[in-house]
Protein backbone atom coordinates (compact mmCIF):
# COMPACT_ATOMS: atom_id res chain seq x y z
CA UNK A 1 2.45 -47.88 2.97
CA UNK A 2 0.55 -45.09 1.29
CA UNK A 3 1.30 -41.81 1.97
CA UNK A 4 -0.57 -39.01 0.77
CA UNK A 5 1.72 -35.87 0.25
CA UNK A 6 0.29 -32.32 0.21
CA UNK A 7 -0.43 -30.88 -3.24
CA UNK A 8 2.02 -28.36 -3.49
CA UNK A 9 4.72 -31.08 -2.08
CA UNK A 10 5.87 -31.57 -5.88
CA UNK A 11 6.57 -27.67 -6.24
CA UNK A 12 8.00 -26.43 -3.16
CA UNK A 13 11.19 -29.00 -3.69
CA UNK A 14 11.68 -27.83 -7.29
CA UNK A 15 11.40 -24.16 -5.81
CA UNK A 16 15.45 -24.97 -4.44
CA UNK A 17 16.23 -25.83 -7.80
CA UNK A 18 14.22 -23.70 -9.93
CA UNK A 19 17.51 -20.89 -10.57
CA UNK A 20 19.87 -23.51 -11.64
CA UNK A 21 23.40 -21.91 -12.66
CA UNK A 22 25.40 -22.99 -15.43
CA UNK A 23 28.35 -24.87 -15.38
CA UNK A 24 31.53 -23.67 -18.32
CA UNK A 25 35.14 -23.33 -18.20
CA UNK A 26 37.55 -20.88 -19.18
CA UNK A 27 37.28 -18.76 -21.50
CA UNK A 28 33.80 -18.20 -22.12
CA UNK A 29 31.21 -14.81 -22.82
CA UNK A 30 27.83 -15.01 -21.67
CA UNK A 31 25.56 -11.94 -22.57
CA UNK A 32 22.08 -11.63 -20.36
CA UNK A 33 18.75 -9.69 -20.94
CA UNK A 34 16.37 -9.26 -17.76
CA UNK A 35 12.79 -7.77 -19.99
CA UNK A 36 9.26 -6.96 -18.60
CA UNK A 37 7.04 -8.92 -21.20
CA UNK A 38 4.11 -6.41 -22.28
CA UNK A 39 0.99 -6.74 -21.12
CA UNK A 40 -1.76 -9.20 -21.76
CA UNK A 41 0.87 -11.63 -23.54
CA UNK A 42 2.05 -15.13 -23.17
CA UNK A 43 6.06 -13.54 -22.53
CA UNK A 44 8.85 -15.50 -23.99
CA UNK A 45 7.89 -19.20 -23.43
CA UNK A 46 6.17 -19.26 -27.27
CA UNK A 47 9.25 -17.63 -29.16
CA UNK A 48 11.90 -19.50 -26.56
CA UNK A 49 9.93 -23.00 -27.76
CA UNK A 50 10.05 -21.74 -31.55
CA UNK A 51 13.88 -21.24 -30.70
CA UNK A 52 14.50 -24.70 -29.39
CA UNK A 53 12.06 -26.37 -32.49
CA UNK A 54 14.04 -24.72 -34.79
CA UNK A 55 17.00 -26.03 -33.29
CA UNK A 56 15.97 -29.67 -33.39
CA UNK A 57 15.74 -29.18 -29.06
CA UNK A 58 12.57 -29.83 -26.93
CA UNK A 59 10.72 -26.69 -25.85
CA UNK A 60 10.58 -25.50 -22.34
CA UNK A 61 8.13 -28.02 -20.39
CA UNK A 62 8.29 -26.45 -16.58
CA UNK A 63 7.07 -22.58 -16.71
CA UNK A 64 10.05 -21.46 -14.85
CA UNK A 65 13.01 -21.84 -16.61
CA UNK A 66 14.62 -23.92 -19.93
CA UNK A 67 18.25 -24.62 -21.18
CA UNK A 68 19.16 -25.68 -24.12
CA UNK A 69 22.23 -25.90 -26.49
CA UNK A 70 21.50 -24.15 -29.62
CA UNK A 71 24.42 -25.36 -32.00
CA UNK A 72 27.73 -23.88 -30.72
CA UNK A 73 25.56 -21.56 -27.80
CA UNK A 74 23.98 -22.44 -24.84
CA UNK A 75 20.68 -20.69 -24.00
CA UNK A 76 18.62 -20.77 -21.16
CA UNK A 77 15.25 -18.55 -20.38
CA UNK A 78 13.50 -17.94 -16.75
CA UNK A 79 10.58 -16.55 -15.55
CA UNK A 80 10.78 -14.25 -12.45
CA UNK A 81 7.82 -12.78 -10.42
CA UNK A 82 7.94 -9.82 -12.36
CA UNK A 83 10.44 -10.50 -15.24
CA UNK A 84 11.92 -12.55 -18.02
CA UNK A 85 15.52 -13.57 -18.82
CA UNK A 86 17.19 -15.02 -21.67
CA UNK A 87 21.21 -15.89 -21.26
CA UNK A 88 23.13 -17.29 -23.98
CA UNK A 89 26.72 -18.84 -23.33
CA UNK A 90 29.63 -18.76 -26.12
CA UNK A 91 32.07 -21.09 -24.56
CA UNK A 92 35.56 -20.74 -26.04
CA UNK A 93 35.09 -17.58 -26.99
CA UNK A 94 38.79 -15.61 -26.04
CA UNK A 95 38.60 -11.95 -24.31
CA UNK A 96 39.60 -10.08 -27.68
CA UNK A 97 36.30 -10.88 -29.58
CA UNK A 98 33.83 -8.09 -29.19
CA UNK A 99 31.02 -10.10 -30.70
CA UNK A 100 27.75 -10.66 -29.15
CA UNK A 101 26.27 -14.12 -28.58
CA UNK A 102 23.03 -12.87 -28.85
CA UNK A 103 23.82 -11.77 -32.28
CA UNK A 104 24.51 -15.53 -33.22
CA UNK A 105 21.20 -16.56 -32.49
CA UNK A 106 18.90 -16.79 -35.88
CA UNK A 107 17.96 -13.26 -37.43
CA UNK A 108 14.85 -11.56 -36.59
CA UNK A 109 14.49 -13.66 -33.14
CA UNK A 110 15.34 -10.98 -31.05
CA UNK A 111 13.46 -8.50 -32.99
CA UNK A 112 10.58 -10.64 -32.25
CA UNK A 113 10.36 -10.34 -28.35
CA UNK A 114 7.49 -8.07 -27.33
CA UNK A 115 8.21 -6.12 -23.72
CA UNK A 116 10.67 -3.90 -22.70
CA UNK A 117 14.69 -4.77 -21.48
CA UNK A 118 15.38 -3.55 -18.56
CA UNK A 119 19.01 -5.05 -17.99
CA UNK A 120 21.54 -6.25 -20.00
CA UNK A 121 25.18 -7.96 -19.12
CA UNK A 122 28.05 -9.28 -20.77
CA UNK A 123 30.39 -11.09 -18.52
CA UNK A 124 33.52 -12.49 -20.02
CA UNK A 125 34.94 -15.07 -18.21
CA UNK A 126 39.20 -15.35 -18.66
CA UNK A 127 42.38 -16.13 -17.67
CA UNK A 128 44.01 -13.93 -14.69
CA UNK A 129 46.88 -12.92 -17.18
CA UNK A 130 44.51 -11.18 -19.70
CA UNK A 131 43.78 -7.37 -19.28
CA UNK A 132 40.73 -6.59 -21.53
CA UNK A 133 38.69 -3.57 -19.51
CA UNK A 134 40.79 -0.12 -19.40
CA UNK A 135 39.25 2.91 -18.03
CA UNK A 136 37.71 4.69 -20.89
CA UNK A 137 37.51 8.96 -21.34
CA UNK A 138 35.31 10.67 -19.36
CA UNK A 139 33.39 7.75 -18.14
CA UNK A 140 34.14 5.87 -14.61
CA UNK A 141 36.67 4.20 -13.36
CA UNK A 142 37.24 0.65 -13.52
CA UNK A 143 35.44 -0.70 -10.38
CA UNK A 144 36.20 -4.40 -8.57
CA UNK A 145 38.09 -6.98 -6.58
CA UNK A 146 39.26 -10.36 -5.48
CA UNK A 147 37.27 -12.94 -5.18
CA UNK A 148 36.78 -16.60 -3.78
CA UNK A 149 39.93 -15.72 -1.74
CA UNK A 150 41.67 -14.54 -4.70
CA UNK A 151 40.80 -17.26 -7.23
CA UNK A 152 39.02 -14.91 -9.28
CA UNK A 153 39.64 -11.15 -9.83
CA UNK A 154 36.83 -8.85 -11.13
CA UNK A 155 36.71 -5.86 -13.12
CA UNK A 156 33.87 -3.15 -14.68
CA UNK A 157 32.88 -0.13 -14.87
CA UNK A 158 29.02 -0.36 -14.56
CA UNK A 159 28.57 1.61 -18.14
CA UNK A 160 26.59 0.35 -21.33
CA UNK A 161 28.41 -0.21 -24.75
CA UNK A 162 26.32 1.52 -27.73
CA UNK A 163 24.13 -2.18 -27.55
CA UNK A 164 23.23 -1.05 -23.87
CA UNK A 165 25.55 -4.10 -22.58
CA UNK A 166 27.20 -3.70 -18.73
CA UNK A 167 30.60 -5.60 -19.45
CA UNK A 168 32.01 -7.58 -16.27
CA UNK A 169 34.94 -9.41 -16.95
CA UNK A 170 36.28 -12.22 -14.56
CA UNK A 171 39.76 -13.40 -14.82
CA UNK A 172 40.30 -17.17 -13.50
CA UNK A 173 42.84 -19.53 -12.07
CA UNK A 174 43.11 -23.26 -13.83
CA UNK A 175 41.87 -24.45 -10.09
CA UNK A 176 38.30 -22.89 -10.08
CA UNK A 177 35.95 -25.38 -11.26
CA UNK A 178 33.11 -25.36 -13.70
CA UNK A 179 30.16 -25.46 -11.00
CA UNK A 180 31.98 -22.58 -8.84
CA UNK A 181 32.33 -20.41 -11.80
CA UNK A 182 29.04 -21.05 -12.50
CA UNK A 183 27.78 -20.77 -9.39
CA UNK A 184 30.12 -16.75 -9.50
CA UNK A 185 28.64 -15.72 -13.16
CA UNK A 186 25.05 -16.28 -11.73
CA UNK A 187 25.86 -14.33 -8.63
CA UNK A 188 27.48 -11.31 -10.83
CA UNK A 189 24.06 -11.69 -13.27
CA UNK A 190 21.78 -11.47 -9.80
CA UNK A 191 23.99 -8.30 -8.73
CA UNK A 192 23.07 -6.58 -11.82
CA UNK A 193 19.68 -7.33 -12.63
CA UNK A 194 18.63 -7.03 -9.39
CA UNK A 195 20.36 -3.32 -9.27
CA UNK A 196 18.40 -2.41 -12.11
CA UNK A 197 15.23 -3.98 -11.54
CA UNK A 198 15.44 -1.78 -7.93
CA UNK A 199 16.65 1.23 -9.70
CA UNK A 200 12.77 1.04 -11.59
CA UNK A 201 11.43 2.73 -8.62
CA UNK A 202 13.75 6.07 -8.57
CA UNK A 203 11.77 7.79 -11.45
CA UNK A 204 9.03 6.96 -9.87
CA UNK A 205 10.14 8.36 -6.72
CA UNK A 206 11.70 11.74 -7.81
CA UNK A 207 8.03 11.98 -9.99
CA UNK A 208 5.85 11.84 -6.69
CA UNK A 209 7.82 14.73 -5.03
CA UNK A 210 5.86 17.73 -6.32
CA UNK A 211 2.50 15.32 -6.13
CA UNK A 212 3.74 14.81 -2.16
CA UNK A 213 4.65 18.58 -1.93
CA UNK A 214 0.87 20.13 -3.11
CA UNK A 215 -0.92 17.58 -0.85
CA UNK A 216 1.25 18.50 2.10
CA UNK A 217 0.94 22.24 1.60
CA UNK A 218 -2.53 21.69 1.66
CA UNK A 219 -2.94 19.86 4.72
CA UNK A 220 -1.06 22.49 6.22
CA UNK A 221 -3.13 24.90 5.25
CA UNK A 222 -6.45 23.19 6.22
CA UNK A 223 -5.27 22.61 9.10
CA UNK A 224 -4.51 26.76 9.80
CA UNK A 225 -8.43 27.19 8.55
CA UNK A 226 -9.40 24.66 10.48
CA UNK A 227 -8.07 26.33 13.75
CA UNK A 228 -9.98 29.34 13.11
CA UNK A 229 -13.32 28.28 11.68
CA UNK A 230 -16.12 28.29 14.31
CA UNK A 231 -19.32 27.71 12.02
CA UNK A 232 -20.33 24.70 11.39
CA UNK A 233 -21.10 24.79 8.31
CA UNK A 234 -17.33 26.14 7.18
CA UNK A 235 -16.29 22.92 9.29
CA UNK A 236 -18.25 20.44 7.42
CA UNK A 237 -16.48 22.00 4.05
CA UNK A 238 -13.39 21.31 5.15
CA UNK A 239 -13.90 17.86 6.72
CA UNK A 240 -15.34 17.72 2.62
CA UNK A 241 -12.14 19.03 1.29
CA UNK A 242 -9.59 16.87 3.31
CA UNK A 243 -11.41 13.59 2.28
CA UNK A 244 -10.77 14.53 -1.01
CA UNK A 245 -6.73 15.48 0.03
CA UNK A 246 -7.03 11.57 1.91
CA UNK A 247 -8.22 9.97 -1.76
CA UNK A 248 -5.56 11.57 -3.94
CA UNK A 249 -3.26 10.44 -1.44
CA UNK A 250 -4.71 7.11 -1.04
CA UNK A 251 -4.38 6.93 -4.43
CA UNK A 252 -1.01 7.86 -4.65
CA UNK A 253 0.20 5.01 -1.85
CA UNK A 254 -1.86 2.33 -3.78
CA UNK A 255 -0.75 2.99 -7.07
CA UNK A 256 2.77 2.90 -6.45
CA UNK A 257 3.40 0.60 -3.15
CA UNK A 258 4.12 -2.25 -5.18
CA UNK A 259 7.04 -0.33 -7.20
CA UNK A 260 8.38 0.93 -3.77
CA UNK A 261 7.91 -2.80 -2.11
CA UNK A 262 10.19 -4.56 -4.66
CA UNK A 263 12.86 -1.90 -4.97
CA UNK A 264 13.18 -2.90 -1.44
CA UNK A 265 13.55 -6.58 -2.09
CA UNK A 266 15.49 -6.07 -4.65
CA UNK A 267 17.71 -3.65 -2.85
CA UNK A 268 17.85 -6.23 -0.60
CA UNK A 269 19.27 -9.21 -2.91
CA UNK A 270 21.40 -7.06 -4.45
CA UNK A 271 23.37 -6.73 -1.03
CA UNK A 272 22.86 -10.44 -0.44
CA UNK A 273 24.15 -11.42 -3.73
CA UNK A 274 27.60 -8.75 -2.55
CA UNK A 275 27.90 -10.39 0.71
CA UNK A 276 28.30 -13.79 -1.47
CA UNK A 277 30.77 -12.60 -3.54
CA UNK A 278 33.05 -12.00 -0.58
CA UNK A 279 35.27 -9.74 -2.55
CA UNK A 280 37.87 -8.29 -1.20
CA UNK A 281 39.65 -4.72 -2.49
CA UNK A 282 42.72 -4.58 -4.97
CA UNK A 283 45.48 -2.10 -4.75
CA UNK A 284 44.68 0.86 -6.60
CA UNK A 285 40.84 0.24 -7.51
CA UNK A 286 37.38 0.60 -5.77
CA UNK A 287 35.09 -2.54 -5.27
CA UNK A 288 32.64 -2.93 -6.83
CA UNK A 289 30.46 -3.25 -3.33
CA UNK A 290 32.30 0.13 -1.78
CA UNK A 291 31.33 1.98 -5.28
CA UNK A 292 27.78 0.43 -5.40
CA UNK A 293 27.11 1.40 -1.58
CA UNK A 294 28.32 4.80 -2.65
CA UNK A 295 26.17 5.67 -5.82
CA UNK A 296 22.82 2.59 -5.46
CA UNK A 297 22.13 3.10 -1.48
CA UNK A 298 21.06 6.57 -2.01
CA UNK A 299 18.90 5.59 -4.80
CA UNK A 300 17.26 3.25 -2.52
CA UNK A 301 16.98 5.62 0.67
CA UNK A 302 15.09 7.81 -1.97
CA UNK A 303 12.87 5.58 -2.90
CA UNK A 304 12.26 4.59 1.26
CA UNK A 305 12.20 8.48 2.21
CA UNK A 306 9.33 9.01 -0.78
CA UNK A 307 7.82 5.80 0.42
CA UNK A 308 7.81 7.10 4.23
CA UNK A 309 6.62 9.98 3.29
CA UNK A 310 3.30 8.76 1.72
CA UNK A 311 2.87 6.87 4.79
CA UNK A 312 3.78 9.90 7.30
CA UNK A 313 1.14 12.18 4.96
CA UNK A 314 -1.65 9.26 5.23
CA UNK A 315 -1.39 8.91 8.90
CA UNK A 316 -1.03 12.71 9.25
CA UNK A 317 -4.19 12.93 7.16
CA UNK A 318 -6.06 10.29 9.57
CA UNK A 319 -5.09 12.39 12.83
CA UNK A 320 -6.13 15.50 10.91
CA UNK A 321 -9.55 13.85 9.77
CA UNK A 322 -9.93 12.64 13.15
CA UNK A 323 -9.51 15.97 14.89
CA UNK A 324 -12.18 17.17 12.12
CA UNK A 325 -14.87 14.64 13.00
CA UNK A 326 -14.33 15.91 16.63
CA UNK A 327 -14.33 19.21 16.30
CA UNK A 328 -17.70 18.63 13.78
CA UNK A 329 -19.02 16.58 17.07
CA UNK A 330 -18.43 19.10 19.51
CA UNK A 331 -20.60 21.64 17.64
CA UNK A 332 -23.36 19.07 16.97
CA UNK A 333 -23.37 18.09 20.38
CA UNK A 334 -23.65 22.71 21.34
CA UNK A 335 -26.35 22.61 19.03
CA UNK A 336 -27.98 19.75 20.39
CA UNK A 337 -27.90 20.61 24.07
CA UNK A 338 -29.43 24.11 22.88
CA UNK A 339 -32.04 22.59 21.43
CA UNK A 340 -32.54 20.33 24.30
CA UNK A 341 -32.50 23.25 27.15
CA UNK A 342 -35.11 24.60 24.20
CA UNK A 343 -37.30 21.73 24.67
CA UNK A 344 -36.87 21.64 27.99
CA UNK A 345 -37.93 25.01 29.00
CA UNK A 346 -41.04 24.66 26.05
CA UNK A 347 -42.07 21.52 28.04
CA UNK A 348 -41.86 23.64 31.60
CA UNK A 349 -44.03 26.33 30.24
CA UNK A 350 -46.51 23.62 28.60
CA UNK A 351 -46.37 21.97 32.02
CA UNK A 352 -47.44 25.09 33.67
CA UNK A 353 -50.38 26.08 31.27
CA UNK A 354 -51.75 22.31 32.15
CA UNK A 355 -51.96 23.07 35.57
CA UNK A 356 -53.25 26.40 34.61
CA UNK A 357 -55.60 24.49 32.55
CA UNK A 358 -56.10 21.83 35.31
CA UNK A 359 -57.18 24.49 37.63
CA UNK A 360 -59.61 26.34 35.20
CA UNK A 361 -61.08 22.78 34.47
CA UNK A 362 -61.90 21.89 38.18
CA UNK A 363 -63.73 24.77 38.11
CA UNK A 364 -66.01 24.61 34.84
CA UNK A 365 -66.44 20.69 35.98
CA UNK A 366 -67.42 21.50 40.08
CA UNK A 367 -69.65 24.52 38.43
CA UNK A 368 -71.29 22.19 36.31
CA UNK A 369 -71.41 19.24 38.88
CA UNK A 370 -72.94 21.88 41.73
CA UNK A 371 -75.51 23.34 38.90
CA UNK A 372 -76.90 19.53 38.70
CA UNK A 373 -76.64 18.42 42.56
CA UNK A 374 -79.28 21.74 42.71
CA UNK A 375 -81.00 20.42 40.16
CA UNK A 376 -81.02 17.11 41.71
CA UNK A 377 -81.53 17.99 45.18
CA UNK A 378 -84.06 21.11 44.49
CA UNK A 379 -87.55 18.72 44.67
CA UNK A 380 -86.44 17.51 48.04
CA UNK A 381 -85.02 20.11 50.03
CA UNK A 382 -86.48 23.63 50.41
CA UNK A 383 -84.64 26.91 48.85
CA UNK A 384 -83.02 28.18 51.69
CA UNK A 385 -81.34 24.83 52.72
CA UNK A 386 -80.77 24.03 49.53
CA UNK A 387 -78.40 27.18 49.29
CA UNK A 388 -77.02 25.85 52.79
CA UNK A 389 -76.64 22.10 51.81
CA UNK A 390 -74.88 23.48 48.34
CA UNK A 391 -72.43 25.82 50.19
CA UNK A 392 -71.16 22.81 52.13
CA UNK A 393 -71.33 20.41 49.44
CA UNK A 394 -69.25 22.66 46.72
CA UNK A 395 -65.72 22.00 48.39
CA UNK A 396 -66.12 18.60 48.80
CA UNK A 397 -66.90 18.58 44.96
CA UNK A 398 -64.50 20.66 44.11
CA UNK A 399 -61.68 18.85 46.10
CA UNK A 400 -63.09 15.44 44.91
CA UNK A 401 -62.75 16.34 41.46
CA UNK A 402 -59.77 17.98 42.06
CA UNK A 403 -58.16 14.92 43.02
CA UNK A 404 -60.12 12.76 40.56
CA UNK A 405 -58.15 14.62 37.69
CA UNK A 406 -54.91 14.49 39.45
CA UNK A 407 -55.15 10.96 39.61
CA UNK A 408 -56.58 10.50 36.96
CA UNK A 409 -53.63 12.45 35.30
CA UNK A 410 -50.49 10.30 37.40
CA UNK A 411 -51.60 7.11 36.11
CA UNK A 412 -51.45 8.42 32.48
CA UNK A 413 -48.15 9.67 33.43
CA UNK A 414 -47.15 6.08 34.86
CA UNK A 415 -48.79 4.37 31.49
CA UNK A 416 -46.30 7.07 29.39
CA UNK A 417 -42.65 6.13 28.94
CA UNK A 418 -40.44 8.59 30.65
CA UNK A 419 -42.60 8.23 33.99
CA UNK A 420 -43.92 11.02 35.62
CA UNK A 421 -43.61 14.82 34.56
CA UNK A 422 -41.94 17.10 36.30
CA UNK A 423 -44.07 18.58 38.85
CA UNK A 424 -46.00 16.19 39.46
């Protein structure tokens, strides 16, 4: 039977395995980078193919992620949403040797990487016995805990070596397996990428203060002169000089919501990624999620109270812009009526010179009428009741043409929208 799958079928089941974690025993040192490729560039597929080719290994065929064993390392390279990572494995490698495995890899390769790195880790994976990490002068203390119920114990103190490496070192009973340390290593990598990738937005948060501070002084003080203008004129200015407050701030919000979004998600993962480790505290040293929920929370309620507060000035701009417009209306709508009760009473006094008119014109038109009845009338009747006939005659003239005109004068007011005048 033929089945026809949606398109996407094929890549929403390799999204639950497109972070696979590696899979090494004990001892072992993995070093990590997290980088931002630049701009208008390809990233690190190209070089990470080069890498395998000059290896003798395939190249990376999916666009998510590769591994590959480069003579005595293991590599392997993902692509993020916004970032890049490249983790290289030296298993065997004992706690004592400071050496990099990135530095292993052929010379000039890592020179070669265009973008910028934005975290870097060094985990060294041991037995329990070994004590490598001791607090050093003046920095912090060593930070960590227990964890998969005390199969593993953790130690670090969240500070970069001159090569700008974190160090994490995890000491391991004989019983943990392969895939769980694994599965541990790539929670530890998550914790600290993710800290740093959220950690992006803090600069840009502690930069929009003053930007937030000018544009909410001078709301508040449009809003004071807005209060006490009355012309309109002034009004219309300042409805013109808080749209331009509303665009910078617009502008603001749009430019760095994206920043603000993901230190959020990433904030987010990062206590995930602590709630998986489980760890529990050792005697005599801070874990590493009491010391992080100490010193990165506040980072990330400063990045959500700068965040809040573009949104509280935008909506506080709105309601300001808002109460603008109606003040604006209100005075349109004064002048408006004035010029209406202007029009009105122009249209009562032209109403009243009509009739004046209306009068004066059943006059001229019953003089003239009368002037050629006499004309008419004077072959066939004598003078003198001629003068009689025309004295009766002249108000029946003058009322017929009286009313003539007048309704002569509703139907043209019927014909006209608006109906009748007033008056009538």
């Amino acid at each position: 039977m033929a089945m026809a799958f949606h398109p996407d079928h094929s890549c929403l089941i390799g999204e639950l395995h497109s972070r696979p974690h590696f899979a090494f025993g004990t001892p072992a040192i993995l070093t990590h980078l997290a980088i931002l490729p630049a701009r208008n560039e390809a990233g690190l597929k190209p070089r990470v193919e080069a890498l395998c080719q000059q290896f003798g290994q395939e190249g990376p065929n999916d666009d998510r992620h590769h591994s590959a064993r480069l003579g005595a390392l293991v590599m392997r390279w993902e692509r993020h949403t916004e970032f890049e990572s490249i983790a290289v494995i030296r298993p065997g490698a004992s706690p004592g040797n400071d050496g990099c495995p990135l530095e292993e890899l052929p010379d000039g390769w890592l020179d070669s990487l265009s973008g910028r790195i934005v975290s870097g880790a060094r985990i060294t994976v041991h037995p329990p016995d070994a004590t490598p990490l001791k607090p050093r002068a003046g920095q912090n203390p060593v930070v960590g805990g227990l964890l998969l119920a005390g199969a593993a114990e953790l130690c670090t103190d969240l500070r970069a070596d001159e090569r700008g490496f974190v160090h994490f070192h995890l000491g391991l009973r004989e019983s943990v397996s392969a895939e769980r340390t694994g599965r541990l290593v790539q929670r530890l990598i998550e914790v600290e990428t993710y800290r740093m990738m959220a950690l992006l937005g803090l600069p840009t948060a502690r930069g929009l203060g003053p930007n937030l501070d000018g544009l909410e002084n001078r709301l508040v003080d449009l809003v004071g002169r807005l209060g006490r203008t009355e012309d309109l004129t002034r009004e219309q200015a300042l409805l013109d000089e808080l749209f331009d407050i509303a665009q910078s701030s617009e502008e603001l919000l749009s430019a760095h919501a994206f920043r603000f979004s993901a230190t959020a998600a990433y904030g987010r993962l990062v206590g995930d990624r602590l709630e998986e480790l489980d760890e529990r505290p050792t005697p005599g040293r801070q874990a590493l999620s009491e010391f992080l929920s100490r010193r990165f929370e506040p980072a990330l309620r400063t990045c959500q109270a700068i965040r809040d507060r573009q949104e509280d000035l935008s909506r506080r701009i709105s309601r300001t812009a808002d109460l603008a417009r109606t003040r604006v209306d209100v005075a349109l709508q004064k002048q408006n009526r004035s010029l209406l009760s202007s029009m009105a009473r122009r249209a009562r006094m032209q109403l009243r010179l009509q009739q004046t008119v209306e009068g004066l014109s059943v006059m001229a038109i019953g003089y003239y009428s009368i002037g050629i009845l006499a004309y008419l009338l004077g072959g066939w009747i004598p003078s003198d009741a001629l003068k009689l006939a025309l004295s009766a005659l002249a108000p029946v003239v003058l009322i017929t043409i009286w009313w003539l005109l007048r309704r002569w004068r509703r139907r043209l007011d019927r014909d006209t929208p608006g109906g009748e005048s007033p008056g009538s």
